[in-house]
N, C-alpha and C. Protein backbone atom coordinates (compact mmCIF):
# COMPACT_ATOMS: atom_id res chain seq x y z
N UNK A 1 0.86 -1.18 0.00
CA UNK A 1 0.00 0.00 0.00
C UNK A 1 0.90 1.23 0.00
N UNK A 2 0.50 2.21 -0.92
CA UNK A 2 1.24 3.63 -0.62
C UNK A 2 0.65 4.19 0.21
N UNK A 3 1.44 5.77 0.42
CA UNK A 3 1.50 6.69 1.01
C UNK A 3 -0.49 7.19 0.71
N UNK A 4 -0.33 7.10 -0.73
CA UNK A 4 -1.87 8.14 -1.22
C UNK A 4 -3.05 7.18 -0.70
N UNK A 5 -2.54 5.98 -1.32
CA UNK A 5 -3.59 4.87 -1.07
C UNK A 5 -4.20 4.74 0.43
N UNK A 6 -3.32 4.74 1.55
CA UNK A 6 -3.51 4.98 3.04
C UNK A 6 -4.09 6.01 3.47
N UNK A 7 -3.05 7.45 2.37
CA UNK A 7 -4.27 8.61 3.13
C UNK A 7 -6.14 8.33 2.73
N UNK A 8 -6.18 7.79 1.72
CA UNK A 8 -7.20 7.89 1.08
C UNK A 8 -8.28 6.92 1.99
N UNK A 9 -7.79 5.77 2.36
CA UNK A 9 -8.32 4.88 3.65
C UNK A 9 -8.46 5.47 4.73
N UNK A 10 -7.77 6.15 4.91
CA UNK A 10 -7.82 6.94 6.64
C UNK A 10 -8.80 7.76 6.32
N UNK A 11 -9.14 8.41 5.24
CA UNK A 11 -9.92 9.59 5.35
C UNK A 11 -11.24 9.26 5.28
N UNK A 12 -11.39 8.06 4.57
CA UNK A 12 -12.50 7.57 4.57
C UNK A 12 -13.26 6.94 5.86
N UNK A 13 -12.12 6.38 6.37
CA UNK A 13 -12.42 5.65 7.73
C UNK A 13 -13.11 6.74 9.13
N UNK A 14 -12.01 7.94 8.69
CA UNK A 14 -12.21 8.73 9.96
C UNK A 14 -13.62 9.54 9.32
N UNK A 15 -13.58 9.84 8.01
CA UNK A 15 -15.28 10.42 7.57
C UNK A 15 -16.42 9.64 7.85
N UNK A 16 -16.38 8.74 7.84
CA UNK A 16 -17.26 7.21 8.28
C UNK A 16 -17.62 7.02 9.89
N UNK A 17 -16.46 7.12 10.45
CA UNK A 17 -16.70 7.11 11.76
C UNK A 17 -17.30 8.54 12.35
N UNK A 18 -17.16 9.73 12.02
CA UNK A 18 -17.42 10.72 12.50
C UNK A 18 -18.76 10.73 12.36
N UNK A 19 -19.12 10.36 11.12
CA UNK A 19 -20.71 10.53 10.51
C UNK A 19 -20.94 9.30 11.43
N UNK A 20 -21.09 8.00 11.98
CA UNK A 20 -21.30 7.68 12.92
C UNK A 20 -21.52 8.21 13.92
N UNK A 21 -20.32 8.75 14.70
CA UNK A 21 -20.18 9.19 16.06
C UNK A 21 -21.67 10.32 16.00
N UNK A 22 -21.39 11.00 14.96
CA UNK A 22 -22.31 12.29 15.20
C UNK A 22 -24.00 11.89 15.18
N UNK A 23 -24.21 10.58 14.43
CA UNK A 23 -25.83 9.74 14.80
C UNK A 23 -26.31 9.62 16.09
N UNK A 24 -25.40 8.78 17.02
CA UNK A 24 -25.45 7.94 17.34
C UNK A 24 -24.72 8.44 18.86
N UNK A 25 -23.37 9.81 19.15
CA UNK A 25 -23.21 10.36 20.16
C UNK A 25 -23.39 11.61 20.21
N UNK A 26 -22.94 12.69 19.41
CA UNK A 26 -23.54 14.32 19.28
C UNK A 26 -22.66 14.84 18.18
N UNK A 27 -24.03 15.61 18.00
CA UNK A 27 -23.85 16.08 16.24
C UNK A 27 -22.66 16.87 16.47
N UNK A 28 -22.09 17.18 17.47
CA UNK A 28 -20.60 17.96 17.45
C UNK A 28 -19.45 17.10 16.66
N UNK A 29 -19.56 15.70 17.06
CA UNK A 29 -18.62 15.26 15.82
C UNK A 29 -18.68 15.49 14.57
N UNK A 30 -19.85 16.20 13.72
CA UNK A 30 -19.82 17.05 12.56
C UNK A 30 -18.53 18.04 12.21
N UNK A 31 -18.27 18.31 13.27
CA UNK A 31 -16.99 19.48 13.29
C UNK A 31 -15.57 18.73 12.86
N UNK A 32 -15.73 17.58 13.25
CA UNK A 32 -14.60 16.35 13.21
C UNK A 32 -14.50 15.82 11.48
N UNK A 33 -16.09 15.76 10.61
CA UNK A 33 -16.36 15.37 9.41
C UNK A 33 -15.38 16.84 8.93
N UNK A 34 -16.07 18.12 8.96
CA UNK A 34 -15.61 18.81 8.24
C UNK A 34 -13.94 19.31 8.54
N UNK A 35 -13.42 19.43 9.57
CA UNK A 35 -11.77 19.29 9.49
C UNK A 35 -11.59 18.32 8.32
N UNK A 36 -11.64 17.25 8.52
CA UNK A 36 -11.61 16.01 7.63
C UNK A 36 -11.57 16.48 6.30
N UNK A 37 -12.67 17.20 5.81
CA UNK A 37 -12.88 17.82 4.58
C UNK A 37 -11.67 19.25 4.34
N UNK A 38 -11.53 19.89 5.50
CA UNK A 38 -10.77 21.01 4.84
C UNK A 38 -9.25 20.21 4.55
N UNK A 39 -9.05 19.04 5.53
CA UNK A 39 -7.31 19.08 4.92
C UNK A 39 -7.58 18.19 3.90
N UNK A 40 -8.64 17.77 3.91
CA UNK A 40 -8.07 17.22 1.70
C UNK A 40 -8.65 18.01 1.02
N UNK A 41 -9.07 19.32 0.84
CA UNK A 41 -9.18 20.56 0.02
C UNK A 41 -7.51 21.25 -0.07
N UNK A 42 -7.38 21.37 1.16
CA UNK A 42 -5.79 21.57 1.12
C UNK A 42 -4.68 21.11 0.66
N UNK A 43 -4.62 19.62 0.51
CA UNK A 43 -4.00 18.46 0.35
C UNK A 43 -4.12 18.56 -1.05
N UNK A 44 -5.17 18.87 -1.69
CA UNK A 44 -5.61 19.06 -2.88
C UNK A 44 -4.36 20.24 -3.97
N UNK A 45 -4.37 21.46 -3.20
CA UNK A 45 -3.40 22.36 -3.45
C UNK A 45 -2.15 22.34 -3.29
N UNK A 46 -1.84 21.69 -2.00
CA UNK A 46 -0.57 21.81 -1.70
C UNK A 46 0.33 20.31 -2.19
N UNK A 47 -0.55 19.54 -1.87
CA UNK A 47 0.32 17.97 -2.35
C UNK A 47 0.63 17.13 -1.11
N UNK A 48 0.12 17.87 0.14
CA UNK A 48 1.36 17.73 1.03
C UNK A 48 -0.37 17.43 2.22
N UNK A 49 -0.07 16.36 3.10
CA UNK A 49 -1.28 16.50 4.22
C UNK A 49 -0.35 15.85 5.79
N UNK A 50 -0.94 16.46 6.95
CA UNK A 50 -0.05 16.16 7.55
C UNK A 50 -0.24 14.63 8.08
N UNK A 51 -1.40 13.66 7.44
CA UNK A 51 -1.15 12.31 7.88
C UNK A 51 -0.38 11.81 7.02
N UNK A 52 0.38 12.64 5.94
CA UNK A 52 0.85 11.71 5.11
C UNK A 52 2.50 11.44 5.59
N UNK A 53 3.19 11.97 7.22
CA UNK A 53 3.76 12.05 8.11
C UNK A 53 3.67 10.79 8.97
N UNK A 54 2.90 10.62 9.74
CA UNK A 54 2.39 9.67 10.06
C UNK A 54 2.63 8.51 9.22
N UNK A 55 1.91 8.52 8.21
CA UNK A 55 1.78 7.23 7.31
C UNK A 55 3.40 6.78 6.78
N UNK A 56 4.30 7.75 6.45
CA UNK A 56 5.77 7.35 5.95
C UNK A 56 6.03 7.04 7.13
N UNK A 57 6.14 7.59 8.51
CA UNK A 57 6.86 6.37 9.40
C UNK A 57 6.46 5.17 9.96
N UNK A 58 5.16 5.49 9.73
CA UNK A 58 4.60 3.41 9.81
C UNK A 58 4.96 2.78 8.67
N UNK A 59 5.28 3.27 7.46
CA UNK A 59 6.29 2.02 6.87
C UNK A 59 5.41 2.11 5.16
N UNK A 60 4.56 2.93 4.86
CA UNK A 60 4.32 3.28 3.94
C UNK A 60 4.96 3.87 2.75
N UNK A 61 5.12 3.27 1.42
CA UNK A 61 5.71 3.82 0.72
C UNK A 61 5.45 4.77 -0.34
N UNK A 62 6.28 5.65 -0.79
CA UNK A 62 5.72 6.44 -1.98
C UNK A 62 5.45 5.96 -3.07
N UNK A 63 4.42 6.87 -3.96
CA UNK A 63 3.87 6.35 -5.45
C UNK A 63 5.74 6.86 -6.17
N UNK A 64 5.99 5.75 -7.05
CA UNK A 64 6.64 6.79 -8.38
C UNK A 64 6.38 7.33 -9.17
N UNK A 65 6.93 8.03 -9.43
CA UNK A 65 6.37 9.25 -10.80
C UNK A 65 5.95 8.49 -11.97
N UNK A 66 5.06 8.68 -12.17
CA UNK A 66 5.04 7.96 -13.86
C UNK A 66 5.61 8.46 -14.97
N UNK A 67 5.73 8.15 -15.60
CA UNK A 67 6.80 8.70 -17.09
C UNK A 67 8.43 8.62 -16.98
């Protein structure tokens, strides 16, 4: 698994669970969905997210460039 592939699992996981949490314990975990949303708007621009920190030292590797 890469680096993108993991962020892309985590984000899903933690969007999933929040929209849970917020059913089911208080709609304040909504606040938790949308962080979620601003750093991959960001991530989007910059290239760069800060779980993707995390994820290289648990042992995740980078995509190569294609071409």
């Amino acid at each position: 698994m890469t680096i993108n592939e993991g962020l892309r699992l985590m984000a899903g996981v933690f969007t999933l669970a929040s929209i849970l949490l917020a059913h089911y314990v208080s709609p304040y975990w909504l606040f938790f969905t949308g962080f979620i949303a601003l750093n991959l708007i960001q991530s989007a621009f910059t290239r760069w997210c800060p779980a993707m920190v995390i994820l290289k030292k648990l042992g995740l590797k980078e995509e190569k460039p294609v071409g």
